[in-house]
N, C-alpha and C. Protein backbone atom coordinates (compact mmCIF):
# COMPACT_ATOMS: atom_id res chain seq x y z
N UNK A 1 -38.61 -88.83 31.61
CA UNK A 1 -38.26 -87.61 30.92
C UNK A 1 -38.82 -87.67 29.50
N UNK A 2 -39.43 -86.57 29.07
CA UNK A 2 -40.01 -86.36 27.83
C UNK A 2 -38.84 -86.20 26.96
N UNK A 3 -38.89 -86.80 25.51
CA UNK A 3 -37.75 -86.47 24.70
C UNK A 3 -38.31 -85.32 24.36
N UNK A 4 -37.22 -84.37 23.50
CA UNK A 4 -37.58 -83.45 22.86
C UNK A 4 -37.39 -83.16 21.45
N UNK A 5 -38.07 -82.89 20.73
CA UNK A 5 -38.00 -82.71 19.04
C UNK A 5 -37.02 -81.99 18.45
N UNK A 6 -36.10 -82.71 17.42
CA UNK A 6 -35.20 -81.64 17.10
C UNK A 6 -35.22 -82.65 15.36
N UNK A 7 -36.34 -82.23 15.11
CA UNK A 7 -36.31 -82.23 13.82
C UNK A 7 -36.79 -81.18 12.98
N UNK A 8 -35.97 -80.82 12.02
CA UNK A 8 -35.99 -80.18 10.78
C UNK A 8 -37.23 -79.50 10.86
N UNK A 9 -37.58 -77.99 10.66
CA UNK A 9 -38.33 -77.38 10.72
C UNK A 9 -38.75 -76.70 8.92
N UNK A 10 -38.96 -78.05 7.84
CA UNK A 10 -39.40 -77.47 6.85
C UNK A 10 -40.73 -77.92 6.31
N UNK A 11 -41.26 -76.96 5.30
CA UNK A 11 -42.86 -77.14 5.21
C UNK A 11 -42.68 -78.14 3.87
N UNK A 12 -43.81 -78.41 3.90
CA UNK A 12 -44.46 -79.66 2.83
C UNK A 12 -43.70 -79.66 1.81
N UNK A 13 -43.83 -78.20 1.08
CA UNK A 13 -43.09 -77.75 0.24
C UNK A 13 -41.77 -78.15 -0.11
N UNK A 14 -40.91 -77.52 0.65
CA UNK A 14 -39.46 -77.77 1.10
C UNK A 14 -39.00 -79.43 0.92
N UNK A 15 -39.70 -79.80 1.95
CA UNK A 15 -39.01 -81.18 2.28
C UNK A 15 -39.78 -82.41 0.71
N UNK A 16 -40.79 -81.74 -0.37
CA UNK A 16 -40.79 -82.64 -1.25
C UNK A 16 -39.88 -81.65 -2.22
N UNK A 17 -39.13 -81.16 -1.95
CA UNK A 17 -38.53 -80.17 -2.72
C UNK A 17 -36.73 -80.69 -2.45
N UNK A 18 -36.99 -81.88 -1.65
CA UNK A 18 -35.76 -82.53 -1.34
C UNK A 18 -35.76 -84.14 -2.39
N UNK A 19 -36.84 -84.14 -2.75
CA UNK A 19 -36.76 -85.50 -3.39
C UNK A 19 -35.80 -85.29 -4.87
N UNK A 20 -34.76 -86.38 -4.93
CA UNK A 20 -33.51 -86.27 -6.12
C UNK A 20 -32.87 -85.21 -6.22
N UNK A 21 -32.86 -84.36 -4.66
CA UNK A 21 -31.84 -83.25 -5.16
C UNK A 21 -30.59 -83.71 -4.31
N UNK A 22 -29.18 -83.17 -4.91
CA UNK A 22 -28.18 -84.12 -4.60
C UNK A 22 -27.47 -82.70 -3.39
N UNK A 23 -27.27 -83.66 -2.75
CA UNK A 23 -26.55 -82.31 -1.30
C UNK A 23 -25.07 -83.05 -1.75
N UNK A 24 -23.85 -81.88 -0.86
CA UNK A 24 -22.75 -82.19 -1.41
C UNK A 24 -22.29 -82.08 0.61
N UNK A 25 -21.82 -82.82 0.72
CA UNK A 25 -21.14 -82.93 2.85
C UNK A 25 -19.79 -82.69 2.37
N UNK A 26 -18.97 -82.43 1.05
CA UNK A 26 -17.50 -82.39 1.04
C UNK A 26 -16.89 -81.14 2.03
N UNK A 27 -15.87 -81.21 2.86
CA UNK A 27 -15.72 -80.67 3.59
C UNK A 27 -16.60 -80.17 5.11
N UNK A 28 -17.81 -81.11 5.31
CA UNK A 28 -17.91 -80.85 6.01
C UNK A 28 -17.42 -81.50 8.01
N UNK A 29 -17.93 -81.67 8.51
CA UNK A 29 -17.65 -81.75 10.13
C UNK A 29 -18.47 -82.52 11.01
N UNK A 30 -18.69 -83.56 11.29
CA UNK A 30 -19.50 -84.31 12.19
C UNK A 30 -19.09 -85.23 13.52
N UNK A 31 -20.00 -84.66 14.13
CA UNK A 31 -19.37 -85.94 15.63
C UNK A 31 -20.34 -87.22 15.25
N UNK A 32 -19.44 -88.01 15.56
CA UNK A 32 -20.15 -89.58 14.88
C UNK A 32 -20.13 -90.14 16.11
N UNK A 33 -20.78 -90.85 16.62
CA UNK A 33 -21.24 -92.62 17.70
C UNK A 33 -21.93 -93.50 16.64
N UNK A 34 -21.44 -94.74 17.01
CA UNK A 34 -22.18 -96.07 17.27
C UNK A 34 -23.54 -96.04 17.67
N UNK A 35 -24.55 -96.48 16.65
CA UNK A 35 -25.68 -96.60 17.17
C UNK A 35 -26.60 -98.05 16.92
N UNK A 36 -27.02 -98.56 17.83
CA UNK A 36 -27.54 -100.00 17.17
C UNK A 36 -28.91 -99.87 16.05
N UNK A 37 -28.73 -100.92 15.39
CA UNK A 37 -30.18 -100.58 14.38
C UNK A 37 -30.80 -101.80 14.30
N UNK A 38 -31.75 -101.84 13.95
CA UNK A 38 -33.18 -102.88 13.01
C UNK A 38 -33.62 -102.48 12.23
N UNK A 39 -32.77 -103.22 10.80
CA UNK A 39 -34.06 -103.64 9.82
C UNK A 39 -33.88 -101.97 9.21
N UNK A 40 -32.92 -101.67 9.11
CA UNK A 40 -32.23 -100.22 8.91
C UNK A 40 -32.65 -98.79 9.00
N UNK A 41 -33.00 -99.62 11.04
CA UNK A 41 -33.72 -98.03 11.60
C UNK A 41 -33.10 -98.22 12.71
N UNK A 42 -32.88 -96.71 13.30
CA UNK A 42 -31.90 -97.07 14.14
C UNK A 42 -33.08 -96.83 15.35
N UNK A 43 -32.36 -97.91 16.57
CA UNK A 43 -33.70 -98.02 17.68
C UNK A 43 -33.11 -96.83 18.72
N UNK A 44 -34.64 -96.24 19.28
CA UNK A 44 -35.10 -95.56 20.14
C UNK A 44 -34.08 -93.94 19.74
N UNK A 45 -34.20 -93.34 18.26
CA UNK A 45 -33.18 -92.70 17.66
C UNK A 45 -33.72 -90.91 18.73
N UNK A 46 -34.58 -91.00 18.87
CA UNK A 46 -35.19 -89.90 20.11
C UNK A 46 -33.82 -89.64 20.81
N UNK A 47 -33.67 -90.63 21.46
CA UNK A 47 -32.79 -90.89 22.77
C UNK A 47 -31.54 -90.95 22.47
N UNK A 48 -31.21 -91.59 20.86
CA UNK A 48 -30.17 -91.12 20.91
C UNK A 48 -29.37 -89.83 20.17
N UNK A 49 -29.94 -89.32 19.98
CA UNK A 49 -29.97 -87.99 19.23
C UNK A 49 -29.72 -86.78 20.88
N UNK A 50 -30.56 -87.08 21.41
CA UNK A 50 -30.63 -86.52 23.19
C UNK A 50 -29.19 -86.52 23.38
N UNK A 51 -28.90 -88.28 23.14
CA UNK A 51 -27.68 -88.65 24.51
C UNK A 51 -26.46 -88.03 23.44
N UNK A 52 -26.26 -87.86 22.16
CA UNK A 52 -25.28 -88.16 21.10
C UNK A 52 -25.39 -85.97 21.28
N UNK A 53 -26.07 -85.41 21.43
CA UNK A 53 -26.12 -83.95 21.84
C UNK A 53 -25.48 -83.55 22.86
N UNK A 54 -26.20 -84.13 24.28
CA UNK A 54 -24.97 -84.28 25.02
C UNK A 54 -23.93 -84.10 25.34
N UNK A 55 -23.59 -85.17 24.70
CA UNK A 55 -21.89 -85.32 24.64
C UNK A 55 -20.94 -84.46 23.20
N UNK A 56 -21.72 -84.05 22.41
CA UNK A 56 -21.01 -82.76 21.98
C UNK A 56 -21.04 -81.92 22.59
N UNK A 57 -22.34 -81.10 23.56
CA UNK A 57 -21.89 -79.87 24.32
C UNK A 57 -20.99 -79.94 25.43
N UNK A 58 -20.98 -81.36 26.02
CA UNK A 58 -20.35 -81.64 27.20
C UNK A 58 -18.49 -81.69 26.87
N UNK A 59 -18.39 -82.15 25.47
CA UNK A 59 -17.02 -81.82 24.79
C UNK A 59 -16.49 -80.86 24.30
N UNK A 60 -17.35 -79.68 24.55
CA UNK A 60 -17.57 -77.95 24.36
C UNK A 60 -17.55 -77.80 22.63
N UNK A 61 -17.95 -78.90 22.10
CA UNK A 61 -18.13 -78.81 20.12
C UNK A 61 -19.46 -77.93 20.44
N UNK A 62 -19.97 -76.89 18.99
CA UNK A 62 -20.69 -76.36 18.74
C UNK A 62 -21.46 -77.39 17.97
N UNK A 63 -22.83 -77.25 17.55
CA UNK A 63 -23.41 -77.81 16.60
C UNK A 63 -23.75 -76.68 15.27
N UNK A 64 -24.18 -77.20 14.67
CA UNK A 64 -24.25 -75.92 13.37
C UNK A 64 -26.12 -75.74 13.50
N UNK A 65 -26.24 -74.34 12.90
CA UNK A 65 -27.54 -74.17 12.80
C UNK A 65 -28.09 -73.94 11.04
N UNK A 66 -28.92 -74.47 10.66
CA UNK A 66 -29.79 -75.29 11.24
C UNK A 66 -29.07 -76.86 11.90
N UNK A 67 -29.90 -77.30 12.95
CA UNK A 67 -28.88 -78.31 13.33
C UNK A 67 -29.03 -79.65 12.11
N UNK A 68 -28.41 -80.96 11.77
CA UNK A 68 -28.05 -81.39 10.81
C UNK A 68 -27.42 -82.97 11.70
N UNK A 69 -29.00 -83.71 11.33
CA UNK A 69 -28.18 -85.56 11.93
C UNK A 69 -28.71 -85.96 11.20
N UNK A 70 -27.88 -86.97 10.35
CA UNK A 70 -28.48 -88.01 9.60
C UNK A 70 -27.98 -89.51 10.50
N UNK A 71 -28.22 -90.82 10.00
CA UNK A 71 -28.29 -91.81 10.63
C UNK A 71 -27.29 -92.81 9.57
N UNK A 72 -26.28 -93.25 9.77
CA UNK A 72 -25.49 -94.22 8.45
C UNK A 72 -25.95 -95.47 8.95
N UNK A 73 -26.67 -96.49 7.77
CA UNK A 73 -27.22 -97.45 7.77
C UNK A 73 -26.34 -98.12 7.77
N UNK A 74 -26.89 -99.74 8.70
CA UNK A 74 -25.96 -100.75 8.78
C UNK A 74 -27.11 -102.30 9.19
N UNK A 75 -26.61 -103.13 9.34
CA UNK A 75 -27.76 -104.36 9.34
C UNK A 75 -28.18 -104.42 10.84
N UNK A 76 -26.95 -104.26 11.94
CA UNK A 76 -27.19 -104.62 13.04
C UNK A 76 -26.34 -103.12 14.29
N UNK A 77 -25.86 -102.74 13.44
CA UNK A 77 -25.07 -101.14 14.13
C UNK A 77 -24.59 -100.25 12.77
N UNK A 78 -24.88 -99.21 13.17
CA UNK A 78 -25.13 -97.90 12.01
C UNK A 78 -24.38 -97.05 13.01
N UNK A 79 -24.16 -95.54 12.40
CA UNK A 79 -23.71 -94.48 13.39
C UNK A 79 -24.59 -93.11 13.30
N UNK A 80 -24.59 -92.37 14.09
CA UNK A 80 -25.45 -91.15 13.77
C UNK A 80 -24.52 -89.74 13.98
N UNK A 81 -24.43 -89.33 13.07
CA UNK A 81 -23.88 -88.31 12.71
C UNK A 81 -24.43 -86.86 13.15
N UNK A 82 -23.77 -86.53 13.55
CA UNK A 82 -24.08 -84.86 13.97
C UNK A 82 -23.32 -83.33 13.41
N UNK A 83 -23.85 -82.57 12.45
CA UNK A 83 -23.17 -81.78 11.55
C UNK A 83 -22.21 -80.96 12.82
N UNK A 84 -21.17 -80.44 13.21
CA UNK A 84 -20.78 -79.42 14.18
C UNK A 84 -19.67 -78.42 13.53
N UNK A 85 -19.14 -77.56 14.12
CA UNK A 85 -18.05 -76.74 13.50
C UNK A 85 -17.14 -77.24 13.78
N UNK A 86 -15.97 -76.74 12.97
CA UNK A 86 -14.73 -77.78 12.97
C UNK A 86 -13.83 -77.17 14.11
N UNK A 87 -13.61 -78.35 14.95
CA UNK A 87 -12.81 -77.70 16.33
C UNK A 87 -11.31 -77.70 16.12
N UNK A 88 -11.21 -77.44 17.06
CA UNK A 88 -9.48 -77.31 17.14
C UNK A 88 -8.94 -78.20 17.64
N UNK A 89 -9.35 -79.10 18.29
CA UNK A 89 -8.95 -79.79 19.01
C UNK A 89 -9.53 -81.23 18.46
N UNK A 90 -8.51 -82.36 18.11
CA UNK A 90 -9.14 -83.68 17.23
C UNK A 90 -9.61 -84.87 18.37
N UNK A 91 -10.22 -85.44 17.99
CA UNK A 91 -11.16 -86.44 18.93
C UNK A 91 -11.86 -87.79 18.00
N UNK A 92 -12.22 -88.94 18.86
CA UNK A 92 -11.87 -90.23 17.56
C UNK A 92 -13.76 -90.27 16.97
N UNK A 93 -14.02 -89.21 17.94
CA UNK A 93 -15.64 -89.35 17.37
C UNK A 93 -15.95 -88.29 16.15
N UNK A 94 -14.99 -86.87 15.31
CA UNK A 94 -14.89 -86.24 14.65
C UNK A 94 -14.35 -86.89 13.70
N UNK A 95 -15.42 -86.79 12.47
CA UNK A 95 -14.88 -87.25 10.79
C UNK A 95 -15.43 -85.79 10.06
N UNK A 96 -14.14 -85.22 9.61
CA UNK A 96 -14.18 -84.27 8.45
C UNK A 96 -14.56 -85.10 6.76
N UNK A 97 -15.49 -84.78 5.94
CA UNK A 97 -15.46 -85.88 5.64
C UNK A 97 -14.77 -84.86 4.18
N UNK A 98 -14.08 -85.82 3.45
CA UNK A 98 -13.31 -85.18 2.11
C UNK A 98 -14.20 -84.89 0.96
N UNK A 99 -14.55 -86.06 0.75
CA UNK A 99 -15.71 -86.26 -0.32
C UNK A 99 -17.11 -86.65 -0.46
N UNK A 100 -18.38 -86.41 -0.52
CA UNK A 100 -19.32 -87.43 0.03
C UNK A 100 -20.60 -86.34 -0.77
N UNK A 101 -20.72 -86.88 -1.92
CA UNK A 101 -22.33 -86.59 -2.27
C UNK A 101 -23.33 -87.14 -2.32
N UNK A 102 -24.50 -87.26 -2.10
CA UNK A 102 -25.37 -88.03 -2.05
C UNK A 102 -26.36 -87.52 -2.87
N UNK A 103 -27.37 -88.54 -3.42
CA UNK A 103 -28.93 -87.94 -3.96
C UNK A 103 -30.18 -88.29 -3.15
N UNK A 104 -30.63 -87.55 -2.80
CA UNK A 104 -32.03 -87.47 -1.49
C UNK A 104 -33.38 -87.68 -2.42
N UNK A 105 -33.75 -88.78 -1.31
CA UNK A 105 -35.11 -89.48 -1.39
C UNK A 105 -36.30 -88.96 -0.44
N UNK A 106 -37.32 -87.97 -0.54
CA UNK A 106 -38.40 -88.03 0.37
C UNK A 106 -38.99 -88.76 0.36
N UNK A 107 -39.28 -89.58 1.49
CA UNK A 107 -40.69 -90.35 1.60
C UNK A 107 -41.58 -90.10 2.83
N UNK A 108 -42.91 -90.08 2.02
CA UNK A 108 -43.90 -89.82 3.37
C UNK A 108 -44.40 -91.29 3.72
N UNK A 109 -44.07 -91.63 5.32
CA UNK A 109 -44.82 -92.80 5.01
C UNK A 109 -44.56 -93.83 6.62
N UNK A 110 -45.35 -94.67 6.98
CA UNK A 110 -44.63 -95.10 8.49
C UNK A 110 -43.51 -95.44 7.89
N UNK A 111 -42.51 -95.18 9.24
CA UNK A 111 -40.91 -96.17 9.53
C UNK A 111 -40.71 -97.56 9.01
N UNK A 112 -41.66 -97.95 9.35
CA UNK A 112 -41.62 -99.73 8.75
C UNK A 112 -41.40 -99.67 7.11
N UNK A 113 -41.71 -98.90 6.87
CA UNK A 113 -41.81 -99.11 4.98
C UNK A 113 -40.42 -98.10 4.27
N UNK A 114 -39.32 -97.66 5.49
CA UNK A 114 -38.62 -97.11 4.89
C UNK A 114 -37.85 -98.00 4.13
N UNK A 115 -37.36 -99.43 5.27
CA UNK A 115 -36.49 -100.64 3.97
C UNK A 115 -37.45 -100.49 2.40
N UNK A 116 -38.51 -100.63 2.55
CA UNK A 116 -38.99 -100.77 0.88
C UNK A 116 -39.23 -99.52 0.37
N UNK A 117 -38.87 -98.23 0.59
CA UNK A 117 -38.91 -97.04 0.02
C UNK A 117 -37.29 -97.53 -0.62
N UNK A 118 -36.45 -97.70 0.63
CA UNK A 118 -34.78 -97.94 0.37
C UNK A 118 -34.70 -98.62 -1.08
N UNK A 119 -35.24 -100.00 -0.68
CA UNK A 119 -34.95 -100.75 -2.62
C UNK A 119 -35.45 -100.17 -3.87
N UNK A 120 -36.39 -99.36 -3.45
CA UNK A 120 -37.06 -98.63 -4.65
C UNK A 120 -35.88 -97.50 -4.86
N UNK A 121 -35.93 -97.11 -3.85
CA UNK A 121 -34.61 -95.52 -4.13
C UNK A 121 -33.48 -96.57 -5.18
N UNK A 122 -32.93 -97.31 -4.19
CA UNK A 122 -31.72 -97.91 -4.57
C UNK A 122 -32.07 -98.64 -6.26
N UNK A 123 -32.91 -98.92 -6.64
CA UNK A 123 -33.32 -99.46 -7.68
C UNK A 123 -33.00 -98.15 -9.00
N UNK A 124 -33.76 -97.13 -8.59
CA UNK A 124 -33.52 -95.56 -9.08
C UNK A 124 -32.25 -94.94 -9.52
N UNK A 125 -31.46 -95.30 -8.38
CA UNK A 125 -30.11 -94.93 -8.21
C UNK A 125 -29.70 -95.83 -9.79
N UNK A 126 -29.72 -97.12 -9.50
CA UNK A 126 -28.96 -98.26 -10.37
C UNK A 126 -29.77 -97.12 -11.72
N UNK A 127 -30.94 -97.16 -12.00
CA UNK A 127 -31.14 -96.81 -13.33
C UNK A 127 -30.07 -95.59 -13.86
N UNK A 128 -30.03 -94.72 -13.26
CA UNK A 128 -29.16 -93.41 -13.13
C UNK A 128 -27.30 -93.61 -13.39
N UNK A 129 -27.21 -95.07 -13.11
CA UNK A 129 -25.99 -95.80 -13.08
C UNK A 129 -25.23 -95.18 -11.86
N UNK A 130 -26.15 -95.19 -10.66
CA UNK A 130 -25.05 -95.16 -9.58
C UNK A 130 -25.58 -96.40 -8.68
N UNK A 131 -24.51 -97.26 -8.62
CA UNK A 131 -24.41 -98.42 -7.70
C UNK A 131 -24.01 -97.47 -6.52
N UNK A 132 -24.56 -97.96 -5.20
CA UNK A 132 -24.04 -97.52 -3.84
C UNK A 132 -24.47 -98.56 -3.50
N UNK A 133 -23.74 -98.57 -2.10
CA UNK A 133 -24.21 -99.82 -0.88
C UNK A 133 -24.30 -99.00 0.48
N UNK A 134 -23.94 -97.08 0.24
CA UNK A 134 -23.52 -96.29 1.66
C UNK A 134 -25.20 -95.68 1.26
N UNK A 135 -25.70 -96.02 2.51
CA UNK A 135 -27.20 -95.02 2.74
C UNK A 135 -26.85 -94.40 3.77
N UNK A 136 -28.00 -93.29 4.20
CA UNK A 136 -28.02 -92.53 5.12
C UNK A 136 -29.39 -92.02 5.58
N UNK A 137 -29.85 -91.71 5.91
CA UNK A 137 -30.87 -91.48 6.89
C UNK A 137 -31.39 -90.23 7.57
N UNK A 138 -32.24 -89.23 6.76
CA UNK A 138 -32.42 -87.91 7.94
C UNK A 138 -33.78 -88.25 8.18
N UNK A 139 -34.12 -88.39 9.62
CA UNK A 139 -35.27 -88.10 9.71
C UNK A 139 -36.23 -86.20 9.98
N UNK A 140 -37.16 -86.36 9.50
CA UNK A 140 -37.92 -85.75 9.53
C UNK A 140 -38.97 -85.42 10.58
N UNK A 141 -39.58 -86.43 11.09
CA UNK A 141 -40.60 -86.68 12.06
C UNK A 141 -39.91 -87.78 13.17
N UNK A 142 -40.48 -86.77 14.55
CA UNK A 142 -40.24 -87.86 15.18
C UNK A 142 -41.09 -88.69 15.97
N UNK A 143 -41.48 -88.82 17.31
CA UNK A 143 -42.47 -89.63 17.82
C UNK A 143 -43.59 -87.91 18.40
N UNK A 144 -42.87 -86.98 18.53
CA UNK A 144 -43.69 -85.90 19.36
C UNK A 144 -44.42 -85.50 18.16
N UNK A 145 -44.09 -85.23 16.69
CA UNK A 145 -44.44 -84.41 16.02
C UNK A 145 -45.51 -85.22 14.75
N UNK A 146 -44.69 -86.83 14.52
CA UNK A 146 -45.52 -87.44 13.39
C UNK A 146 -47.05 -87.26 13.47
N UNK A 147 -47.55 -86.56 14.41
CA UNK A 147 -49.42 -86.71 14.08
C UNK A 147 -49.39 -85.15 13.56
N UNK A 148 -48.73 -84.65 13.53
CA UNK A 148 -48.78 -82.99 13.40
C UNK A 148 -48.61 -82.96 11.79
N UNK A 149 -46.82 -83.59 11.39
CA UNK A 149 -46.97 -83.42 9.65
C UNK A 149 -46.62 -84.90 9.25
N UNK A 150 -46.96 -85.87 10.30
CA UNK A 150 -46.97 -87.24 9.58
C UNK A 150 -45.16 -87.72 9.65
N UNK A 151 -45.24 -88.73 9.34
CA UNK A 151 -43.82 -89.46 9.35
C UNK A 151 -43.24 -89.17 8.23
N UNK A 152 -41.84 -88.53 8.09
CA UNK A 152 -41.24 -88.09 6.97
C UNK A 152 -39.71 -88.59 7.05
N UNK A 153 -39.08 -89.01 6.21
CA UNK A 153 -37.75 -89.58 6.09
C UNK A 153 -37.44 -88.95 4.68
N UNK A 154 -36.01 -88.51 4.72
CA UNK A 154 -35.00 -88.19 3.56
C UNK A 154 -33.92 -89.76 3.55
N UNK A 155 -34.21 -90.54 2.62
CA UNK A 155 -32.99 -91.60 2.13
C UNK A 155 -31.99 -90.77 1.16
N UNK A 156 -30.82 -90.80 1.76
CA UNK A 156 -29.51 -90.16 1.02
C UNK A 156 -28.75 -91.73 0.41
N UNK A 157 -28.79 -91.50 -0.71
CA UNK A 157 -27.47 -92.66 -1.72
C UNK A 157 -26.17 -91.92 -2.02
N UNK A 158 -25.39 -92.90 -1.38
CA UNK A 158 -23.92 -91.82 -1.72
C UNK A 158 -23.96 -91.93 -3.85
N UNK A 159 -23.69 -91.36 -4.04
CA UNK A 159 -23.22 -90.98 -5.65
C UNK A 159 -21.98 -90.51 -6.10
N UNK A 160 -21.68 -90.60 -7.70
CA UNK A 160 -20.32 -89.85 -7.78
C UNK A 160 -20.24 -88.85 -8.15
């Protein structure tokens, strides 16, 4: 089975138009799973973005449009987050989250070099005087599309 692309549909423009701008998730709604990672990428994220879709429609959750997954970094298991509307009904994979801003990093560039985009961001952050240790992860490109606008990643640093 062919995966299918469900990444972010913004132009050049846009998505360097994301670098140090700070998004705010307070109040928002996500179905979260367990996802394994390497080297703080999460593996075969195609598939699980597929399987982690799924099982929100199959739990009758809506997703929001534009749709909205980032990836929470971890050394050896991370989770991937899926933006949805807030249901009525509570479930242990739904985190409303209270508070949570972050400042967004574009980088153009292969996957392998996102850890060293990461220390550079995170280095940035420290100058700015925000210590974090919570990253996050949107990708941009995936395996169908990177020859089309290249490999693109947003690094989110939580902030205060």
């Amino acid at each position: 089975m062919k995966p299918q692309c469900f990444c972010p549909d913004l132009s050049e423009e846009e998505f360097a138009g994301l670098n140090y701008k700070e998004l705010d998730l307070s109040g928002k709604t996500f179905y979260v799973s367990k996802t394994p990672m390497v080297s703080h990428f999460p593996m075969n994220p195609e598939l699980k973005i597929e399987k982690t879709l799924r099982e929100v429609a199959k739990k009758g959750y809506q997703t929001t449009a534009p749709l909205f997954i980032i990836f929470e970094d971890g050394l050896l298991f991370g989770r991937i987050m899926v933006e949805i509307a807030a249901p009525f009904v509570k479930n242990e994979n739904i985190q409303t989250i209270t508070s949570l801003k972050l400042m967004a990093s574009s980088f153009t560039g292969p996957k392998f070099l996102v850890p060293k985009a990461l220390k550079q961001f995170d280095r940035y952050l420290m100058s700015q005087k925000n210590l974090t240790t919570e990253f996050y992860f949107w990708y941009h490109s995936c395996k169908l599309c990177e020859k089309k606008k290249g490999e693109r990643t947003v690094i989110l640093g939580k902030i205060k």
